[in-house]
Protein backbone atom coordinates (compact mmCIF):
# COMPACT_ATOMS: atom_id res chain seq x y z
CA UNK A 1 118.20 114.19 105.93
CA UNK A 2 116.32 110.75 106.37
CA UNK A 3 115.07 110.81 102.51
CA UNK A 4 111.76 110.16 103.77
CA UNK A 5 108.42 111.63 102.72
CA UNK A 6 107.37 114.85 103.93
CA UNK A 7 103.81 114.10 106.00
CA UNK A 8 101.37 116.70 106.20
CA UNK A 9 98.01 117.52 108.05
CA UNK A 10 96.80 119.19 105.48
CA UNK A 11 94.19 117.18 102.52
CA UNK A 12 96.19 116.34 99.59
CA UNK A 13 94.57 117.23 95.87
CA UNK A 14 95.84 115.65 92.66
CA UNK A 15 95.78 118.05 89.87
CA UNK A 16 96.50 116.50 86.01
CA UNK A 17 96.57 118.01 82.60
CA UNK A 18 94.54 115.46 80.17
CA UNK A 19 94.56 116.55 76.99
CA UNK A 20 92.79 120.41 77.15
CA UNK A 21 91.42 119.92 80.34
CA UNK A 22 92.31 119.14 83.98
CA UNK A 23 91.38 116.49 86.15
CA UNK A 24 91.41 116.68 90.18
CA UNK A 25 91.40 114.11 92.40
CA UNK A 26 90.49 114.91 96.13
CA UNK A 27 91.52 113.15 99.03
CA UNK A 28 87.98 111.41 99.59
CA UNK A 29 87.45 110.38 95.87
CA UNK A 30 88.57 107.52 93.87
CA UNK A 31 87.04 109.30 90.65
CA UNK A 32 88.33 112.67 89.47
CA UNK A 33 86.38 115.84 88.22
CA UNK A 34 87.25 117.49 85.06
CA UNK A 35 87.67 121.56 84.73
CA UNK A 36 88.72 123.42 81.78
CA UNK A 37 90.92 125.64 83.18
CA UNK A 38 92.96 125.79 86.79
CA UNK A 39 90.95 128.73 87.91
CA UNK A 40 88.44 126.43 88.67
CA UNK A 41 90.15 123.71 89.67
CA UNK A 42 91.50 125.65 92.60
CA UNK A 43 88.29 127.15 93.65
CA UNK A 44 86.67 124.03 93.97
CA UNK A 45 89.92 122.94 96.32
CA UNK A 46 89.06 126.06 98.32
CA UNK A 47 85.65 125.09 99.02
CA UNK A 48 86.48 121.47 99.51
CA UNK A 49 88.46 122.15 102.00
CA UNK A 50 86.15 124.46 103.50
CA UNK A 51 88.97 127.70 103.67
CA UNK A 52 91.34 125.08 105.43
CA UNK A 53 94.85 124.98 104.06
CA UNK A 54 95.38 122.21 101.36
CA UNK A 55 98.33 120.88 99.09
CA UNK A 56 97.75 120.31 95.32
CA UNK A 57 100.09 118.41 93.49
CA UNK A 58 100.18 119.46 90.09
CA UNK A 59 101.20 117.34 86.99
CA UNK A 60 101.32 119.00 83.31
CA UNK A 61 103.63 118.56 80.11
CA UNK A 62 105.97 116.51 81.99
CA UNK A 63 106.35 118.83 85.31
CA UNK A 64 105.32 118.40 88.50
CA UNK A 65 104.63 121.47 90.73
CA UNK A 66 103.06 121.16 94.45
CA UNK A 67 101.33 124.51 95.55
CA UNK A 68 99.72 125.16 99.31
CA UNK A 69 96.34 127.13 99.17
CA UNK A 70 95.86 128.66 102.18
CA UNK A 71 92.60 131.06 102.92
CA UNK A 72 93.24 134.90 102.51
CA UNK A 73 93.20 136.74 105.85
C-alpha cells in the first residue's frame, strides 16, 4: 500500500455535529446548511446528488465515520 488517498468519482459531503445540530457542506458550497437531525441531512445529499451515489464524511463527539449513499434499486 502507497499510503495515498483514496480518489473517488463520486461528490464528497461534509457532515459536522455543532452543538445540537448538524452542518453539511456540499461539494459546490463554501457555506454549510444547518439540519437538526441526520435524517435530513441525508435526504438533502440524496437530492443533491440527484439519486447519484455520494460519500459523506461524518464528524461527531470526536469520531469520524464516512458512509456511501447510493439510490435504492
Amino acid at each position: 500500500m502507497s499510503g495515498d488517498p483514496i480518489r473517488t468519482k463520486e461528490p464528497c459531503y461534509h457532515l459536522t455535529l455543532v452543538g445540537q445540530d448538524w452542518q453539511l457542506t456540499s461539494p459546490q458550497a463554501s457555506v454549510p446548511r444547518a439540519f437538526s437531525g441526520l435524517e435530513d441531512a441525508f435526504a438533502f445529499v440524496s437530492t443533491d446528488s440527484r439519486g447519484s451515489p455520494a460519500i459523506v464524511e461524518i464528524r461527531a463527539d470526536g469520531a469520524y465515520m464516512v458512509k456511501r449513499i447510493a439510490p435504492r434499486r
